[in-house]
PDB file of N, CA and C in Angstrom:
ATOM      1  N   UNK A   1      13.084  15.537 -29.060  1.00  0.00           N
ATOM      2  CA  UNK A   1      12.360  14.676 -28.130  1.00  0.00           C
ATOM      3  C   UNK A   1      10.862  14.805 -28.425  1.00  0.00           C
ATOM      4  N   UNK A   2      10.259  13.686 -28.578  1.00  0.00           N
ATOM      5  CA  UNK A   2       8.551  13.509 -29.011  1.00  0.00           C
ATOM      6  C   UNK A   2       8.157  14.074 -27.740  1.00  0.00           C
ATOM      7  N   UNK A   3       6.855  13.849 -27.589  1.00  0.00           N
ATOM      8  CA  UNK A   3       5.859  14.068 -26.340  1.00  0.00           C
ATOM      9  C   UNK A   3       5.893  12.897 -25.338  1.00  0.00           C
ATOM     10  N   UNK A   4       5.897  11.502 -26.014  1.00  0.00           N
ATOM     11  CA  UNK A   4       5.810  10.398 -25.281  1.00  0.00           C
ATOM     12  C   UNK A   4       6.983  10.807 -24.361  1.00  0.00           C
ATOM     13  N   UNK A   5       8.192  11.019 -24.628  1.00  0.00           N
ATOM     14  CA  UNK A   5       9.286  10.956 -24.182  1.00  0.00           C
ATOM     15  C   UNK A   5       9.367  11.953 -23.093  1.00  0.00           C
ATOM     16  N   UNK A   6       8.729  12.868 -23.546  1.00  0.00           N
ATOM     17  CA  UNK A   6       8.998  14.064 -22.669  1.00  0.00           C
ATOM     18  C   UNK A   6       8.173  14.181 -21.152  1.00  0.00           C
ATOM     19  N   UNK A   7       6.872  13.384 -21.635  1.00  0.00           N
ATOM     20  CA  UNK A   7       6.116  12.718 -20.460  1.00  0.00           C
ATOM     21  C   UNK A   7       6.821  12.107 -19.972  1.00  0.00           C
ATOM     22  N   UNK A   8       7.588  11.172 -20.609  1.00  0.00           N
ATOM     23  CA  UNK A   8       8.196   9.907 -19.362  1.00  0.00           C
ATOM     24  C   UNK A   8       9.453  10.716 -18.547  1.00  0.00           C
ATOM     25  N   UNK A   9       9.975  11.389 -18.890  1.00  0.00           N
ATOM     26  CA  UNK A   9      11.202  11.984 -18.137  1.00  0.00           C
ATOM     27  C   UNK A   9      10.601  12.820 -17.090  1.00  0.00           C
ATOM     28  N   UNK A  10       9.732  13.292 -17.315  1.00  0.00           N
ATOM     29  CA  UNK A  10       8.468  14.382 -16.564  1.00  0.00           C
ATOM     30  C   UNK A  10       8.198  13.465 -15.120  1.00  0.00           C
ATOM     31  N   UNK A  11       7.421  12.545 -15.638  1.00  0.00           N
ATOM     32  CA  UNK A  11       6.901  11.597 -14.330  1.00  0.00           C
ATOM     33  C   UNK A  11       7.982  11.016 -13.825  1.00  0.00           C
ATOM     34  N   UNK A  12       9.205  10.604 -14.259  1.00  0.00           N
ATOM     35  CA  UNK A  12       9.682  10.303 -13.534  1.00  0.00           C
ATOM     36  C   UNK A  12      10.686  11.176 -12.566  1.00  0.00           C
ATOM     37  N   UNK A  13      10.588  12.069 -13.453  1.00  0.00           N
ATOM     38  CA  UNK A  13      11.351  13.259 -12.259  1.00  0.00           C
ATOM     39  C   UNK A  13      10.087  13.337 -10.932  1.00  0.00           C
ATOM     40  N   UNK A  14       9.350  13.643 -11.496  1.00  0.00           N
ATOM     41  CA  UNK A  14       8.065  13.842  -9.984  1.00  0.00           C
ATOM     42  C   UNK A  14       8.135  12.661  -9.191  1.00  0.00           C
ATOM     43  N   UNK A  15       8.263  11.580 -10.022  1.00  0.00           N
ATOM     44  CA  UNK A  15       7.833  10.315  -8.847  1.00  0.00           C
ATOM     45  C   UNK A  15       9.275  10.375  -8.045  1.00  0.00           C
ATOM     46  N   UNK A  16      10.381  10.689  -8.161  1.00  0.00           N
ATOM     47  CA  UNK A  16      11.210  10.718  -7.641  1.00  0.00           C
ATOM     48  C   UNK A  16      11.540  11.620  -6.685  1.00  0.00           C
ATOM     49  N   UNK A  17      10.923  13.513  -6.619  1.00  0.00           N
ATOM     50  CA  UNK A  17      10.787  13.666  -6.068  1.00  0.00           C
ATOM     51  C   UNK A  17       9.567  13.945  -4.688  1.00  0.00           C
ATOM     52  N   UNK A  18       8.532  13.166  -5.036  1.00  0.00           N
ATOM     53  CA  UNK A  18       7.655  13.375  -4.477  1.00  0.00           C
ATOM     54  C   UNK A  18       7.044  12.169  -4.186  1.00  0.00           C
ATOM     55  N   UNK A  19       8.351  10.942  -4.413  1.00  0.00           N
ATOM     56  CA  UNK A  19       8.019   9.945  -3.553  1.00  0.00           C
ATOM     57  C   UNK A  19       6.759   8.746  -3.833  1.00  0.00           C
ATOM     58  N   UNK A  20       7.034   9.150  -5.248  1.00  0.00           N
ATOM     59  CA  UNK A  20       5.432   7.934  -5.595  1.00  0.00           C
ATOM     60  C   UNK A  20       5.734   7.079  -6.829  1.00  0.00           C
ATOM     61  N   UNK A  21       5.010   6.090  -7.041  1.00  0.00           N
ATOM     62  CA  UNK A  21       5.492   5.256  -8.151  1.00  0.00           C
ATOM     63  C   UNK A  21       5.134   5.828  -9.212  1.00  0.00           C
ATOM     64  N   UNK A  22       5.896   5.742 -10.615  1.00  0.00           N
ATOM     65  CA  UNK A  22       5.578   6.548 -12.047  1.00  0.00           C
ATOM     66  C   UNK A  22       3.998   6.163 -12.098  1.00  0.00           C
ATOM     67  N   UNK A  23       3.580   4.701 -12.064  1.00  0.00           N
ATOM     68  CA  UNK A  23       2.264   4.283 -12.630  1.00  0.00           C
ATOM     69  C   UNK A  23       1.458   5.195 -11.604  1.00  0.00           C
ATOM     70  N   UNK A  24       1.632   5.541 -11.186  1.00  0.00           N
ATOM     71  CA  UNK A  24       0.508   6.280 -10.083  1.00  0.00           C
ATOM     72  C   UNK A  24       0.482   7.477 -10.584  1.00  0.00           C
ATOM     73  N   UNK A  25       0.910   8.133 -11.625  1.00  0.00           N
ATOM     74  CA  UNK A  25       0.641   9.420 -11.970  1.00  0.00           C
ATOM     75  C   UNK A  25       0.168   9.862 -13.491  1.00  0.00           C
ATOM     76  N   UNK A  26      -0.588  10.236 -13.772  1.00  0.00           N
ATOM     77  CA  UNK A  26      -1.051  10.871 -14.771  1.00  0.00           C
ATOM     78  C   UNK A  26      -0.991  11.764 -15.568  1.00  0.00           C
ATOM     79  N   UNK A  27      -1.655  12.271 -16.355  1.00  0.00           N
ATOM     80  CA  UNK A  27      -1.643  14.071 -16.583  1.00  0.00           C
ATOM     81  C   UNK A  27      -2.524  14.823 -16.342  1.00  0.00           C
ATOM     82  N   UNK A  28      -3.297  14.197 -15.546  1.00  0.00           N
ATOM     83  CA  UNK A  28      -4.092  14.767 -14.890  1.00  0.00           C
ATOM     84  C   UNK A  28      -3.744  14.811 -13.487  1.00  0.00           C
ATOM     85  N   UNK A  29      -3.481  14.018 -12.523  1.00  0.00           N
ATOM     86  CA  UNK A  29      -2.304  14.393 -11.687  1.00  0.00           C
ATOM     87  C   UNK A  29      -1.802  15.804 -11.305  1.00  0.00           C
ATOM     88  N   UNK A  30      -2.679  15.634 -10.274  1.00  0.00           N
ATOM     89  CA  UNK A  30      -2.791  17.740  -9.277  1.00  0.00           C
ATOM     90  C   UNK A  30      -1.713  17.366  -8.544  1.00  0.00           C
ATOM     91  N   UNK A  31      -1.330  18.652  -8.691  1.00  0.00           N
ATOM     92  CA  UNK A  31       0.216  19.020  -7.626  1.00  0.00           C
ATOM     93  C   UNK A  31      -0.614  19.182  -6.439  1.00  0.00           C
ATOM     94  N   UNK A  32      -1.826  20.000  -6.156  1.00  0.00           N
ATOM     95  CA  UNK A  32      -2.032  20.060  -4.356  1.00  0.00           C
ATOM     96  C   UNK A  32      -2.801  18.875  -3.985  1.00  0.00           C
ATOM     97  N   UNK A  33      -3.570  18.617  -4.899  1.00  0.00           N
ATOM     98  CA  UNK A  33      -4.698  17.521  -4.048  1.00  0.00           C
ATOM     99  C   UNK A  33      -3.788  16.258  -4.076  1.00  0.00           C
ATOM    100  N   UNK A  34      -3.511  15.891  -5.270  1.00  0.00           N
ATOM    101  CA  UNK A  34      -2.716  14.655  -4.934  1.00  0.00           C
ATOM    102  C   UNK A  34      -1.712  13.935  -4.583  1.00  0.00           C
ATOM    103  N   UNK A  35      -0.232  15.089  -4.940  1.00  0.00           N
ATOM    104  CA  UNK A  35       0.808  14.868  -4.634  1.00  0.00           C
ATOM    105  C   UNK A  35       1.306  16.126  -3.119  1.00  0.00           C
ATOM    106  N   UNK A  36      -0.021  16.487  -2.752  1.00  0.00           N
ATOM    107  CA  UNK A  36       0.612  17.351  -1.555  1.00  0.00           C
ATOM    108  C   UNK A  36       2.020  18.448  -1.635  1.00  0.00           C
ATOM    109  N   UNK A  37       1.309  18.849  -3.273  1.00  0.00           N
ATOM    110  CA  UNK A  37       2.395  20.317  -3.322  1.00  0.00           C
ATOM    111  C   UNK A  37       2.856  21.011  -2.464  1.00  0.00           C
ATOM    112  N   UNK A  38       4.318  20.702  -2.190  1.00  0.00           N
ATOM    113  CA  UNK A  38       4.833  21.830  -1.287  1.00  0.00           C
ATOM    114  C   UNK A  38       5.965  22.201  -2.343  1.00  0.00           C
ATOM    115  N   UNK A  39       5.388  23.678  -1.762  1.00  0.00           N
ATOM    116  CA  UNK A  39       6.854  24.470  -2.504  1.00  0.00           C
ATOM    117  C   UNK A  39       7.524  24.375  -3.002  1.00  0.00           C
ATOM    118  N   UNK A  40       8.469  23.822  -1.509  1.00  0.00           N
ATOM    119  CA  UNK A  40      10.175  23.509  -1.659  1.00  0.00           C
ATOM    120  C   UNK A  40      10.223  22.142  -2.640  1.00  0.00           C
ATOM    121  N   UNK A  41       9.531  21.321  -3.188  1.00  0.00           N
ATOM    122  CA  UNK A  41       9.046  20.253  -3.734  1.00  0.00           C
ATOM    123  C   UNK A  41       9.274  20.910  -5.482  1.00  0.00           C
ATOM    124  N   UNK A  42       8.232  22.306  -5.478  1.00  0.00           N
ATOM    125  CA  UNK A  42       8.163  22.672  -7.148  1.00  0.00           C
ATOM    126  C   UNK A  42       9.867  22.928  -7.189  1.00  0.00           C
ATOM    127  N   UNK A  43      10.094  23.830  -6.248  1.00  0.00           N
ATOM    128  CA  UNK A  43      11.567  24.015  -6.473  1.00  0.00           C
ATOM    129  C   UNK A  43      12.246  23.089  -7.241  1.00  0.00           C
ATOM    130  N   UNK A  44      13.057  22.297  -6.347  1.00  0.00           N
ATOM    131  CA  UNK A  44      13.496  20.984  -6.627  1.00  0.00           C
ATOM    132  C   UNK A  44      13.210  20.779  -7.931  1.00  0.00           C
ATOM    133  N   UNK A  45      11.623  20.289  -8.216  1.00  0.00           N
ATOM    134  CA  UNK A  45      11.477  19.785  -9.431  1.00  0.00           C
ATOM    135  C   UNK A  45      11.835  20.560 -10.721  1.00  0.00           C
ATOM    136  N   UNK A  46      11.398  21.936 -10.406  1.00  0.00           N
ATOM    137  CA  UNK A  46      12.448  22.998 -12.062  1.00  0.00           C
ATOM    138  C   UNK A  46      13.293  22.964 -11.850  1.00  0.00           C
ATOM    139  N   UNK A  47      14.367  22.754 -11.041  1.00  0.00           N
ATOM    140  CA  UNK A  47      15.487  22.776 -11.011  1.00  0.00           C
ATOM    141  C   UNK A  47      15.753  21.320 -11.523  1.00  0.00           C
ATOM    142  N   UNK A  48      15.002  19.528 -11.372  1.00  0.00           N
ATOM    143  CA  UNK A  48      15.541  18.883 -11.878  1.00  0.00           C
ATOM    144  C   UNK A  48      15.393  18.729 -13.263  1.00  0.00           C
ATOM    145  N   UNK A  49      14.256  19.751 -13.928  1.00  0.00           N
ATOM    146  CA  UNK A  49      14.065  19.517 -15.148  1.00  0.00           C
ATOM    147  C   UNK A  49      14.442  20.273 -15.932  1.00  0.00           C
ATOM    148  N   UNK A  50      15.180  21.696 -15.858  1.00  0.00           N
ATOM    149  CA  UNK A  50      16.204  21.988 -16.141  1.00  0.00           C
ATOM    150  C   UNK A  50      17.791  20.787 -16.205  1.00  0.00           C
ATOM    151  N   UNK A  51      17.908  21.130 -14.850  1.00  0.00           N
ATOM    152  CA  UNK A  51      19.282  20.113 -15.358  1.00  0.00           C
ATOM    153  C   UNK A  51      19.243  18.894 -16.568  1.00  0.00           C
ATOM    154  N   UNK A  52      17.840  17.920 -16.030  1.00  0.00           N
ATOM    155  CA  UNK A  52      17.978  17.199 -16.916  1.00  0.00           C
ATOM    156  C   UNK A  52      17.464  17.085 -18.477  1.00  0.00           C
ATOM    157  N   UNK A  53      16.431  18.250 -18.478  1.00  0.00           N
ATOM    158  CA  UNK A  53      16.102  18.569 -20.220  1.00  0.00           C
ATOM    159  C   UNK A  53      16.584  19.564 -20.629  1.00  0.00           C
ATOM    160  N   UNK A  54      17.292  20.096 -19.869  1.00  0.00           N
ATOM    161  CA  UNK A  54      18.140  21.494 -20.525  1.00  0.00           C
ATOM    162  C   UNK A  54      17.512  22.257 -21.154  1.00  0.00           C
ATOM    163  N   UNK A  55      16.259  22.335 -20.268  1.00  0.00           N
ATOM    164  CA  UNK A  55      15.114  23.891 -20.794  1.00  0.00           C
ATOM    165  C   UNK A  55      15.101  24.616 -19.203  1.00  0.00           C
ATOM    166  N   UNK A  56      15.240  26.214 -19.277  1.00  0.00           N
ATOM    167  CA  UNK A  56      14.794  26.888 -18.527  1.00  0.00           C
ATOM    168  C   UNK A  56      13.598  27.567 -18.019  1.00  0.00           C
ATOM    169  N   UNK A  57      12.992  27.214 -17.178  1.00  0.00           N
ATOM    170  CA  UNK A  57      10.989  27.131 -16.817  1.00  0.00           C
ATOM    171  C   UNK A  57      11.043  28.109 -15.741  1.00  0.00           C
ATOM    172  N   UNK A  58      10.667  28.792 -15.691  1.00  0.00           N
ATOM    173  CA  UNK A  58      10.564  29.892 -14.459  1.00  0.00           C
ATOM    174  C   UNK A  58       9.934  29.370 -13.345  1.00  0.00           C
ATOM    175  N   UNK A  59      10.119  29.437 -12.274  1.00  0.00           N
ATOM    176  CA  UNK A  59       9.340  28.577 -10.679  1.00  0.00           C
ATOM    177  C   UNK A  59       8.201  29.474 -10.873  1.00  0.00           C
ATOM    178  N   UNK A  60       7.622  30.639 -11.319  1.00  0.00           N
ATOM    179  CA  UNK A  60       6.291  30.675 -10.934  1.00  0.00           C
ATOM    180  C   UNK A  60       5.424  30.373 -12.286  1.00  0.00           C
ATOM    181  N   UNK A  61       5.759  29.901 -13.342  1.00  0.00           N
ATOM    182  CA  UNK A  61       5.236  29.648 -14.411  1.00  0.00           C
ATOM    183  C   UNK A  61       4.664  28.461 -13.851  1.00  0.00           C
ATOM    184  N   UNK A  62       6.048  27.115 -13.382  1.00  0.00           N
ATOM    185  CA  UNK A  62       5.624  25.837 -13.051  1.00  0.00           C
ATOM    186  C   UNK A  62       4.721  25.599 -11.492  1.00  0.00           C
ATOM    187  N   UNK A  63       5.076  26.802 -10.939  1.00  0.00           N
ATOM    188  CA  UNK A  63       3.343  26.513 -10.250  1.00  0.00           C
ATOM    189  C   UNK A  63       2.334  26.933 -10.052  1.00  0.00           C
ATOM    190  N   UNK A  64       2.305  27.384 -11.305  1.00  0.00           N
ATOM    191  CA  UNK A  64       0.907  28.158 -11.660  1.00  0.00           C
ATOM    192  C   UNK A  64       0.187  27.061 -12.222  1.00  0.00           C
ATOM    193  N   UNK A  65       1.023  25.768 -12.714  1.00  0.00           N
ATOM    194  CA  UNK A  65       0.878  24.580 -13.309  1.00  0.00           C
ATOM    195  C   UNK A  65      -0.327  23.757 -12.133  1.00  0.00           C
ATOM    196  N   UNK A  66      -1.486  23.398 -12.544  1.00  0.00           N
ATOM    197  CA  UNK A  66      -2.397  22.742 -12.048  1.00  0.00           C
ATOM    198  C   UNK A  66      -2.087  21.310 -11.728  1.00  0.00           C
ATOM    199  N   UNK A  67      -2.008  20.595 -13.275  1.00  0.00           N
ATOM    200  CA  UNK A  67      -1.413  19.228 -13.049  1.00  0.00           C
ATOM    201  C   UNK A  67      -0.367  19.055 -13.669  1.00  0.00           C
ATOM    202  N   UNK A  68       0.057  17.686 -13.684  1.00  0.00           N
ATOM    203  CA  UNK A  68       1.384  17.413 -14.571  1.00  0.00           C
ATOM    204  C   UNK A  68       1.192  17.596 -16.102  1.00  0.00           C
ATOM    205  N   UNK A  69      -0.138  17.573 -16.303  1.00  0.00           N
ATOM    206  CA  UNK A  69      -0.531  17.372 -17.960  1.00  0.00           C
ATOM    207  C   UNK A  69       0.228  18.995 -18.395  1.00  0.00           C
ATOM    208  N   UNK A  70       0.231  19.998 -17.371  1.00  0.00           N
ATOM    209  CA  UNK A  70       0.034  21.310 -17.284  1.00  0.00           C
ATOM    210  C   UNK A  70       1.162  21.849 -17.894  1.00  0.00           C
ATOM    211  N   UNK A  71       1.644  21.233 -16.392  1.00  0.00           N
ATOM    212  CA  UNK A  71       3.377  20.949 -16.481  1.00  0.00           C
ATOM    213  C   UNK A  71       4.504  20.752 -17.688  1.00  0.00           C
ATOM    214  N   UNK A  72       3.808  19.619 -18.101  1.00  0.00           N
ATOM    215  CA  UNK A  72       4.401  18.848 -19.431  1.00  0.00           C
ATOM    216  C   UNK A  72       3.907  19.794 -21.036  1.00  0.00           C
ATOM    217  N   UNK A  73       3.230  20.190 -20.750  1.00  0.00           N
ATOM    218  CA  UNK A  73       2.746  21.428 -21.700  1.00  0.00           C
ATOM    219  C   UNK A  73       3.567  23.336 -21.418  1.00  0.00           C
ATOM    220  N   UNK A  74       3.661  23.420 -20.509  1.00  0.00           N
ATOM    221  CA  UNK A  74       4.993  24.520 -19.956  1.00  0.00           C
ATOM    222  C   UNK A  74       5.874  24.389 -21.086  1.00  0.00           C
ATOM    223  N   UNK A  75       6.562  22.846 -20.336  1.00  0.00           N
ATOM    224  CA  UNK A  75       7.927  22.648 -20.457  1.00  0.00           C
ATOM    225  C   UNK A  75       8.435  22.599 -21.924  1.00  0.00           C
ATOM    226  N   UNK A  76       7.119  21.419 -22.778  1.00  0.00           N
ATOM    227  CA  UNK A  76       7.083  21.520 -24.273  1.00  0.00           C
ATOM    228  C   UNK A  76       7.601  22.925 -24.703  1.00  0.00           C
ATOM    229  N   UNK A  77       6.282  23.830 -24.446  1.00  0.00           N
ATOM    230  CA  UNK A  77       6.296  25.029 -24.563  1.00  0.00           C
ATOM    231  C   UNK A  77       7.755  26.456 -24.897  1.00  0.00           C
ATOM    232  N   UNK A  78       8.599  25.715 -23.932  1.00  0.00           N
ATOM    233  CA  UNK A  78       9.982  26.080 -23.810  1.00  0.00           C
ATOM    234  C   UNK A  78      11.264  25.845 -24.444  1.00  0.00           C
ATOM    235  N   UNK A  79      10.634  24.144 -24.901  1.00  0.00           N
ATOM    236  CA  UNK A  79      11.798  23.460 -25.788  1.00  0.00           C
ATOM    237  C   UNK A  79      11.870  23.830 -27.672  1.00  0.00           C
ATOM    238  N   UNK A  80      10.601  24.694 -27.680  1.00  0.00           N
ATOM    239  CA  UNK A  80      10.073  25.236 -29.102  1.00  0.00           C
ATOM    240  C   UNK A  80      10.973  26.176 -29.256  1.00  0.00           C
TER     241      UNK A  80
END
């Protein structure tokens, strides 16, 4: 899987759980200021990106994660 790709599966896992349209998010795109990081929210989300990229990300790695750009750089990180 390229990068393009791996972004798009990325945002759309977030917009799905956090309730916002894909175009509205970035990689720059802050988990607290903009999408109102809660917790139980990061949860969810390593857990959906596990299931669905079949990489294992530790919950405090991914919210130590600033933005999604952050995020999407983790996750890369994992699939190496």
């Amino acid at each position: 899987m390229d990068r393009t790709e791996l972004e798009s599966q990325i945002f759309e896992i977030i917009a799905q759980l956090y309730k916002k349209d894909e175009e509205e998010l970035t990689l720059e795109t802050r988990f607290a200021e903009d999408l109102g990081g809660a917790s139980v929210l990061m949860v969810g989300l390593v857990s959906e990106i596990e299931n669905e990229l079949d990489v294992m990300i530790q919950l405090q790695d991914a919210a130590a994660c600033e933005t999604v750009g952050d995020l999407v750089d983790k996750v890369e990180e994992e699939m190496e």
